[in-house]
Protein backbone atom coordinates (compact mmCIF):
# COMPACT_ATOMS: atom_id res chain seq x y z
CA UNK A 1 30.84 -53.06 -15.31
CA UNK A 2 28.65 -49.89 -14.56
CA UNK A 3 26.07 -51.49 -16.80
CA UNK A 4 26.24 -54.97 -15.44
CA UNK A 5 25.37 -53.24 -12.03
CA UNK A 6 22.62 -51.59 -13.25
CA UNK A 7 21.09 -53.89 -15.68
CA UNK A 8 21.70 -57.46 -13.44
CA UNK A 9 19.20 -56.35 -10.47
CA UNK A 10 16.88 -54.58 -12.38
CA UNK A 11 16.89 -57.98 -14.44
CA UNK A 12 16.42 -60.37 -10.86
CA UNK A 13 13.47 -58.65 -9.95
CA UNK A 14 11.69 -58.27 -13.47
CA UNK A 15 12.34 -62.05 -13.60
CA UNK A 16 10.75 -62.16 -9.68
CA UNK A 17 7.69 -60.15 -11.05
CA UNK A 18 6.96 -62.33 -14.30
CA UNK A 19 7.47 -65.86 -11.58
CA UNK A 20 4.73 -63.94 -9.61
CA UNK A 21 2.40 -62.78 -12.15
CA UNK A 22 2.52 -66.22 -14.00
CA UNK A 23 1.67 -68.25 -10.61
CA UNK A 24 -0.91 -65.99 -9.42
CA UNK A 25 -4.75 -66.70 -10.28
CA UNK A 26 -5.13 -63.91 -12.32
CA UNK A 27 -3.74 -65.65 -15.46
CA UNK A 28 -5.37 -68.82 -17.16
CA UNK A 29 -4.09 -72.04 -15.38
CA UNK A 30 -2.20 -73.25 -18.09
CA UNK A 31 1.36 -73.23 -19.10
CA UNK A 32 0.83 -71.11 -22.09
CA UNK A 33 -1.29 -68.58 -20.44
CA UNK A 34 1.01 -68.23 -17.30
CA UNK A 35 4.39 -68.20 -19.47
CA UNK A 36 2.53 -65.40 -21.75
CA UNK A 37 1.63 -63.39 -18.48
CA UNK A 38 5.09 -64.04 -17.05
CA UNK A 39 6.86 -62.74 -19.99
CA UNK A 40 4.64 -59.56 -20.90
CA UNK A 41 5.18 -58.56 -16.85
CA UNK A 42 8.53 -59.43 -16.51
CA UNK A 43 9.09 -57.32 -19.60
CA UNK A 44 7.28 -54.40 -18.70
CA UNK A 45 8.91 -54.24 -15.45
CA UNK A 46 12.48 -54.61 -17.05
CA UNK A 47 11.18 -51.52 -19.17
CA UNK A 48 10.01 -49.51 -16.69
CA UNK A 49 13.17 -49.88 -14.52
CA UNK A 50 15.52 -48.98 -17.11
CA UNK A 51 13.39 -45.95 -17.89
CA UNK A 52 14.25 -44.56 -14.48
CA UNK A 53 16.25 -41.25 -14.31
CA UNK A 54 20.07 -41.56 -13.54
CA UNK A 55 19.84 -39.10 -10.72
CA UNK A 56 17.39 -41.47 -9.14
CA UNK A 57 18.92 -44.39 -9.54
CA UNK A 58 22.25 -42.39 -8.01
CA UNK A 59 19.82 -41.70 -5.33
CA UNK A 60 19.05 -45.12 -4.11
CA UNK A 61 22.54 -46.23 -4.57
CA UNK A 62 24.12 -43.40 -2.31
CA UNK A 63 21.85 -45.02 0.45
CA UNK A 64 22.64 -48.97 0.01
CA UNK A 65 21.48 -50.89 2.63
CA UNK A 66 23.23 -53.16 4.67
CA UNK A 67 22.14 -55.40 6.70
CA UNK A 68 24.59 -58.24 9.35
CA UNK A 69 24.90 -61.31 8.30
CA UNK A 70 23.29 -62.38 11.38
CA UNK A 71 20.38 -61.04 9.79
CA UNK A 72 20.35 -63.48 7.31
CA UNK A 73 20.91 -66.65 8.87
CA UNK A 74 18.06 -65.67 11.47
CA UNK A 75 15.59 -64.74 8.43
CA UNK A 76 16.52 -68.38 6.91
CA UNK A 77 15.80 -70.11 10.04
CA UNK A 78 12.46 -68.25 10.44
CA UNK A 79 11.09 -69.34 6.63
CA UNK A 80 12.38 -73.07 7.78
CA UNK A 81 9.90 -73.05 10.57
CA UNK A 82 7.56 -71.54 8.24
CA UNK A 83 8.07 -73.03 5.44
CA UNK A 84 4.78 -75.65 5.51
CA UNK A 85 2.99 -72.37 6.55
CA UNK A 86 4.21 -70.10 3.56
CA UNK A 87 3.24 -73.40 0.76
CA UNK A 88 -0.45 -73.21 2.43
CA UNK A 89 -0.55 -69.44 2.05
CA UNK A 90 0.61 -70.17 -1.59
CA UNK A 91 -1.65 -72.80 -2.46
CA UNK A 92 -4.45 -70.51 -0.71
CA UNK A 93 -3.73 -67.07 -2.82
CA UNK A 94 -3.81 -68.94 -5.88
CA UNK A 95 -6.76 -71.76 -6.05
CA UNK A 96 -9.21 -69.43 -7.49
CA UNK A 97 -9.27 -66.08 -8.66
CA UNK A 98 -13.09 -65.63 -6.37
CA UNK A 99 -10.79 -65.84 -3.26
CA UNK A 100 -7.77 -63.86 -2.01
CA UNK A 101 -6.17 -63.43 -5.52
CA UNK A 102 -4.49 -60.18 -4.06
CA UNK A 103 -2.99 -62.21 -1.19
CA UNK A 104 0.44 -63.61 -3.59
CA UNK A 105 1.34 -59.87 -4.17
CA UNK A 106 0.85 -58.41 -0.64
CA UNK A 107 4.80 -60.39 0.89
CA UNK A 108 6.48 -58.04 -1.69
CA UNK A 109 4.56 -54.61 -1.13
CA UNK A 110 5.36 -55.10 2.22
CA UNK A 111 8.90 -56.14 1.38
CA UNK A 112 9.22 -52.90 -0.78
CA UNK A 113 8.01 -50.62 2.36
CA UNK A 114 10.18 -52.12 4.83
CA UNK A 115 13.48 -51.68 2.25
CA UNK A 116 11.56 -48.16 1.90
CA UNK A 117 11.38 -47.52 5.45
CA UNK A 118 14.82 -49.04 5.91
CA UNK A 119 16.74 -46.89 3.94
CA UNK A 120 14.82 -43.67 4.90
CA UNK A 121 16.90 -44.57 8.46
CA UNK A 122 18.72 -41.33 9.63
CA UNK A 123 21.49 -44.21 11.44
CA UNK A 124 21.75 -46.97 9.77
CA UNK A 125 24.50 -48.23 11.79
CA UNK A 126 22.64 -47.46 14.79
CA UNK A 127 20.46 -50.87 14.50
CA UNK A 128 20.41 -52.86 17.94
CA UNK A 129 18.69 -56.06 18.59
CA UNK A 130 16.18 -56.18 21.39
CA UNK A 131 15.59 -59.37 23.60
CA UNK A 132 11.98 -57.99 23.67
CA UNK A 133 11.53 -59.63 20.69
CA UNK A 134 12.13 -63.03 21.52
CA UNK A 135 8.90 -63.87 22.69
CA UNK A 136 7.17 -63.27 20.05
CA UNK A 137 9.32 -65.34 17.80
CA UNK A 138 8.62 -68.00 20.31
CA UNK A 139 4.85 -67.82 20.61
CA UNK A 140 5.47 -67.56 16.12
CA UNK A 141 6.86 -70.54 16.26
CA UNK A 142 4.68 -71.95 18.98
CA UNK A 143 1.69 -71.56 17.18
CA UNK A 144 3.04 -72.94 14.21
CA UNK A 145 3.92 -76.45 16.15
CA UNK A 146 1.05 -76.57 17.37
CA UNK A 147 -1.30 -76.34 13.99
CA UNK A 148 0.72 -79.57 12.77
CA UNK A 149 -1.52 -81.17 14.61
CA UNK A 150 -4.71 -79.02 14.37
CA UNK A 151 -3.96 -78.76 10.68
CA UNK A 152 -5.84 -75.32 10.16
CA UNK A 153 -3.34 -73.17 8.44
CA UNK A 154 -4.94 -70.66 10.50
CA UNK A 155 -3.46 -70.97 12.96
CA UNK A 156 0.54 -71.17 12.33
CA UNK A 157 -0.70 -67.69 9.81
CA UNK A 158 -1.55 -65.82 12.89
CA UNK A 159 1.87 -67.59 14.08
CA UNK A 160 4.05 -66.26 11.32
CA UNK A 161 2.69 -62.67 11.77
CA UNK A 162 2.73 -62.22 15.32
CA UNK A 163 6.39 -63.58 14.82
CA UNK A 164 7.22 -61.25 12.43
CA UNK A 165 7.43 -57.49 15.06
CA UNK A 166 9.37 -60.28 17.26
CA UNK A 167 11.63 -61.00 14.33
CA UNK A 168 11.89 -56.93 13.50
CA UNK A 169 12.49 -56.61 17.21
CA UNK A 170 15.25 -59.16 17.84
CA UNK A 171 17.00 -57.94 14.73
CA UNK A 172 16.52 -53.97 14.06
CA UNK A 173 16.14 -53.13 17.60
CA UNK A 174 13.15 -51.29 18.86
CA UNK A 175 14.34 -47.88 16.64
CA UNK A 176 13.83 -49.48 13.51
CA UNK A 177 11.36 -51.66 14.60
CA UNK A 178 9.09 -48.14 15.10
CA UNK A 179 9.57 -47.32 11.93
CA UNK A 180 8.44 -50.07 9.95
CA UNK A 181 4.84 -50.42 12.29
CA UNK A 182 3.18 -49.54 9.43
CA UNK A 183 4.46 -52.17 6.91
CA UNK A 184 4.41 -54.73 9.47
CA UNK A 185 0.62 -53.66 10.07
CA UNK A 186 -0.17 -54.41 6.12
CA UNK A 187 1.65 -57.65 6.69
CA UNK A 188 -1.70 -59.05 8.25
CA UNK A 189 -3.41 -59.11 4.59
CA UNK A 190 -1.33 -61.81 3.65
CA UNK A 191 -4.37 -63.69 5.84
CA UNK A 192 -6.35 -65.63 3.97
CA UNK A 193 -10.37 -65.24 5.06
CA UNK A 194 -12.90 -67.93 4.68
CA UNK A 195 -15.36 -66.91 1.13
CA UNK A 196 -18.18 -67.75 3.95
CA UNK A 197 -17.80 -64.56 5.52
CA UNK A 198 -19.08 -62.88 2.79
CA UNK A 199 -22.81 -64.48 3.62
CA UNK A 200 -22.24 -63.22 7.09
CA UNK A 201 -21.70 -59.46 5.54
CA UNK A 202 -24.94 -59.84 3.55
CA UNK A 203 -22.79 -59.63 0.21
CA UNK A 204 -24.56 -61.82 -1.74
CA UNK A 205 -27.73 -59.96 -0.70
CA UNK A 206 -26.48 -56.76 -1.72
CA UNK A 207 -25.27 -57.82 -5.29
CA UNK A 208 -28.80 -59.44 -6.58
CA UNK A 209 -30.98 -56.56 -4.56
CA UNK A 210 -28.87 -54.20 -7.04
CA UNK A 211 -28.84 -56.45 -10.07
CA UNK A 212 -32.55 -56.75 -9.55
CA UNK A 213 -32.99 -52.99 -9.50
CA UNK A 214 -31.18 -52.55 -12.40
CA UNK A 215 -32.32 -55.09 -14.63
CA UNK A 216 -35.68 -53.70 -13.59
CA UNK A 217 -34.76 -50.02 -14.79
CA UNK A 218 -33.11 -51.48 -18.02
CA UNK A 219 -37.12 -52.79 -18.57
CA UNK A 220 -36.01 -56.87 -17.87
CA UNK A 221 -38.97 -58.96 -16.19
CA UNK A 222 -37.04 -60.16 -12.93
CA UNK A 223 -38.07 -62.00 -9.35
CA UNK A 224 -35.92 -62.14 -6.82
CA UNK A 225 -36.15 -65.08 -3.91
CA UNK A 226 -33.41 -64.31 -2.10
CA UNK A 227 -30.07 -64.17 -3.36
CA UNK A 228 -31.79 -66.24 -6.72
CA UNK A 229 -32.61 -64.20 -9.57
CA UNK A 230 -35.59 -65.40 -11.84
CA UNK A 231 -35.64 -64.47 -15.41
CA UNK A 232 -38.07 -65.36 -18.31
CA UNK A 233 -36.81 -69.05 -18.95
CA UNK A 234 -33.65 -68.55 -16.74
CA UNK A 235 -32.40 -68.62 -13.12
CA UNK A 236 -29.28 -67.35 -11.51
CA UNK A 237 -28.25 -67.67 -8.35
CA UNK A 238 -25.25 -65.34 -6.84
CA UNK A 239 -23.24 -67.52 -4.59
CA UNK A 240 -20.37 -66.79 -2.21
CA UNK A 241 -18.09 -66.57 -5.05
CA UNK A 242 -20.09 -63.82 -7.04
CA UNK A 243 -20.65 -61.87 -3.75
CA UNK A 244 -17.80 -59.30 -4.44
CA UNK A 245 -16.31 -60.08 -1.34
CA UNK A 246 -12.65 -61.46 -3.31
CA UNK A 247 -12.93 -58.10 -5.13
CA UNK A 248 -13.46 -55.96 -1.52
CA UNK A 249 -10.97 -57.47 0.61
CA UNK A 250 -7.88 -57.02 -2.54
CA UNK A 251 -9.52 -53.78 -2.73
CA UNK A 252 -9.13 -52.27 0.73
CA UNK A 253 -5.49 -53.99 1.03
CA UNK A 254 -4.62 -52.68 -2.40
CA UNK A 255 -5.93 -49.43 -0.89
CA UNK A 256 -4.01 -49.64 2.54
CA UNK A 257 -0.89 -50.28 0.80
CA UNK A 258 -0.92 -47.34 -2.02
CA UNK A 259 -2.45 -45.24 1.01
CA UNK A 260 1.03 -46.06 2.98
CA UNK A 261 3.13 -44.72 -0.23
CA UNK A 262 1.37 -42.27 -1.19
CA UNK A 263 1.56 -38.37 -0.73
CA UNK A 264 -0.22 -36.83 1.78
CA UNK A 265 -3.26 -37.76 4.95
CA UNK A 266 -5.90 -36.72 2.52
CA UNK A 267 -5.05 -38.51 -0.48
CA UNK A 268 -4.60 -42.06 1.69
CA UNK A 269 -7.98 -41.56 3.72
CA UNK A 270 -9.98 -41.10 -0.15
CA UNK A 271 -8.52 -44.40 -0.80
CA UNK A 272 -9.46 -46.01 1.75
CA UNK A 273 -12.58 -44.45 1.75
CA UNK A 274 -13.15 -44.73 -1.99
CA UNK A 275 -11.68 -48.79 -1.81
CA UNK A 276 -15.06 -50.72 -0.54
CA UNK A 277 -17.71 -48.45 -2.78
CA UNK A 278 -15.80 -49.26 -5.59
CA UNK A 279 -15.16 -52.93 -4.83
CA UNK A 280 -19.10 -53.21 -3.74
CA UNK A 281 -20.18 -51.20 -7.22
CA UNK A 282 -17.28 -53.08 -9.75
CA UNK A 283 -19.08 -56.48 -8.55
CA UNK A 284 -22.87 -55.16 -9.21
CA UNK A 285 -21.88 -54.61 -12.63
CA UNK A 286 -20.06 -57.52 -13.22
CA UNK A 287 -22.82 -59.76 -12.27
CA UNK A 288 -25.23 -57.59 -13.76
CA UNK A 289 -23.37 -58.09 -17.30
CA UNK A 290 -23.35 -61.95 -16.13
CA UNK A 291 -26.62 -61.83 -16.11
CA UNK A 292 -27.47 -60.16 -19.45
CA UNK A 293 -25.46 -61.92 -21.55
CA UNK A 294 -26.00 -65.77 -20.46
CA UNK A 295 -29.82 -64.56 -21.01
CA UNK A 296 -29.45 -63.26 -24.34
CA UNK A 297 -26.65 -65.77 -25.29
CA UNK A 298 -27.20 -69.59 -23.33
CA UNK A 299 -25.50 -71.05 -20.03
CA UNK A 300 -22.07 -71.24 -22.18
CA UNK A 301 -20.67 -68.00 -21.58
CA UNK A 302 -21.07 -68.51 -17.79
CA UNK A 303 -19.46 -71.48 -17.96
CA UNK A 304 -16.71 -70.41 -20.49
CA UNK A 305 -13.54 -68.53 -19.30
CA UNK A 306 -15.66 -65.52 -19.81
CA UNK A 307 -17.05 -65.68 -16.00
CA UNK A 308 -13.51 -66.09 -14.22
CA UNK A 309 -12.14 -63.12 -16.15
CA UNK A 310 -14.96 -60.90 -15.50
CA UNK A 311 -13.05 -61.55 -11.94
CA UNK A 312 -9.98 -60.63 -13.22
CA UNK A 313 -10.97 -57.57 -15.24
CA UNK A 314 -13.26 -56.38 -12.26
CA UNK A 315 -10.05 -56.82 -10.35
CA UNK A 316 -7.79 -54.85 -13.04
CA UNK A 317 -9.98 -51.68 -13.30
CA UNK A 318 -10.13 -51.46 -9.24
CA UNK A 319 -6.65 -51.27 -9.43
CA UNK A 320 -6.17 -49.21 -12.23
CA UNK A 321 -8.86 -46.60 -10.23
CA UNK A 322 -7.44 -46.66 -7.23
CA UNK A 323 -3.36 -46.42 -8.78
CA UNK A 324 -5.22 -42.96 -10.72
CA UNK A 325 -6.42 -41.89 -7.24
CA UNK A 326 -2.92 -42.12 -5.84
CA UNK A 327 -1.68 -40.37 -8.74
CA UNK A 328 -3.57 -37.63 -9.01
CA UNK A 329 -2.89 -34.58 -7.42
CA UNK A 330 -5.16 -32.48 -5.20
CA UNK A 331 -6.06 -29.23 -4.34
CA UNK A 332 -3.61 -28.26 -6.79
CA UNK A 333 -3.81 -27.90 -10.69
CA UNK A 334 -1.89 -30.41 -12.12
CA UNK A 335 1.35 -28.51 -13.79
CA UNK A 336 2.06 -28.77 -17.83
């Protein structure tokens, strides 16, 4: 029985993890790919939970967390309003890996720190609804009406998460509601934003002035009209999509989250601060690689699956940088 307690959860959310991983836009769209990707995550999670010390795991289950039923009813009828708005922000985080790919994962890191925050409470059973909270559920759900007929998307987002300190409000009281600012604060990079933006932020101009630079230093004949790079025989042009700007809004909100979780003021403000460099310098290289090899090699490797999963692997060592950053201790020698 012990066993089935342990190993039944830890099984629910590896399966949750592969579902995710195998629908987001990191993995090839097709059914091999995903179910491959599914399985391998799912797996590793499974692994990595049953790794976990006993003494932790008594840890967590000396502070369960319990939450009214009324709790639950009131969350179900909140995703019914919501529903049309959460299959837009699902078909939105996972068209294309050049545009808010991080956007499917950021629901459960903010899940994870509000059960976090949750059962950090000092009085649990001190949690008292607030009619303060009411209002913004209404204006939520107001906004949400009213984009049926606008048909944005937009707007009913902003609905959902100006509903959602209402929802903590009406539910958890103000208390709790105090505690979990900062989760619902990372809740807002569940927004999608427009690929556009990144001509507004001179993006695009930033990634071929540095590719140009650098093809120049590595001794390559290059002209640059713009964002259009001009090669011997060749021309490449860095649109919205090769801009970076996918890479630097998953990195900052990857950033913001670990930042939240992780140990200390100093070690959160280095990742934020470290975040956009990395994004901005991950994307200069990836084009710049691009670049070389469809020279060297023909217009097929830019057109294979080679150019979405230079996305995905710029993507992969961000976050493999910035989960070392969050690791790694400072002002301290690390101990044996």
């Amino acid at each position: 029985m012990q066993l089935r307690r342990r190993v039944l959860p830890e099984l629910a959310l590896a399966t949750l993890a592969g579902v995710v991983m195998a629908s987001s836009p990191l993995v090839p769209k097709h059914w091999l790919g995903s179910l491959a990707a599914g399985v391998v995550t799912g797996a590793a999670v499974l692994a990595w939970r049953l790794r976990r010390p006993a003494k932790e795991e008594d840890a967590a289950a000396s502070r369960p967390l319990r939450l009214p039923a009324a709790v639950a009813i009131t969350g179900a009828l909140w995703v019914a309003v919501f529903a049309m708005t959460w299959l837009w922000l699902y078909r939105q985080w996972t068209t294309s890996v050049w545009s808010n790919e991080h956007g499917l994962f950021v629901p459960f890191a903010v899940a994870y720190l509000v059960v976090r925050a949750l059962r950090e409470d000092p009085r649990p059973e001190q949690a008292e609804g607030s009619y303060w909270g009411l209002p913004l559920v209404a204006l939520g759900a107001s906004l949400a009406v009213f984009d049926l007929s606008v048909r944005s998307g937009y707007v009913a987002t902003i609905g959902l998460l100006v509903s959602l300190p209402g929802l903590s409000l009406a539910l958890l009281g103000v208390r709790r509601t105090r505690a979990l600012l900062v989760p619902l604060a990372a809740s807002w990079l569940m927004l999608p934003i427009p690929r556009t933006l990144a001509t507004d932020m001179q993006l695009r101009h930033i990634a071929a002035g540095s590719v140009e630079w650098l093809l120049d230093v590595l001794g390559y004949t290059v002209l640059r009209d713009d964002t259009v790079l001009s090669l011997p025989g060749r021309t490449f042009v860095v649109s919205d999509a090769c801009s970076g700007f996918a890479t630097l809004y998953a990195s900052i909100s990857v950033a913001f989250i670990l930042a939240c979780i992780a140990p200390g003021l100093l070690r959160g403000a280095l990742l934020l601060l470290v975040a956009p460099v990395l994004a901005i310098v991950a994307n200069v290289v990836r084009v710049l690689v691009l670049v070389i090899l469809t020279y060297h090699h023909g217009n097929w490797f830019i057109d294979s699956f080679f150019h979405p999963a230079t996305g995905v692997a710029t993507f992969a060592i961000m976050l493999f940088v910035l989960l070392a950053i969050a690791g790694q201790p400072l002002g301290r020698a690390s101990e044996p």
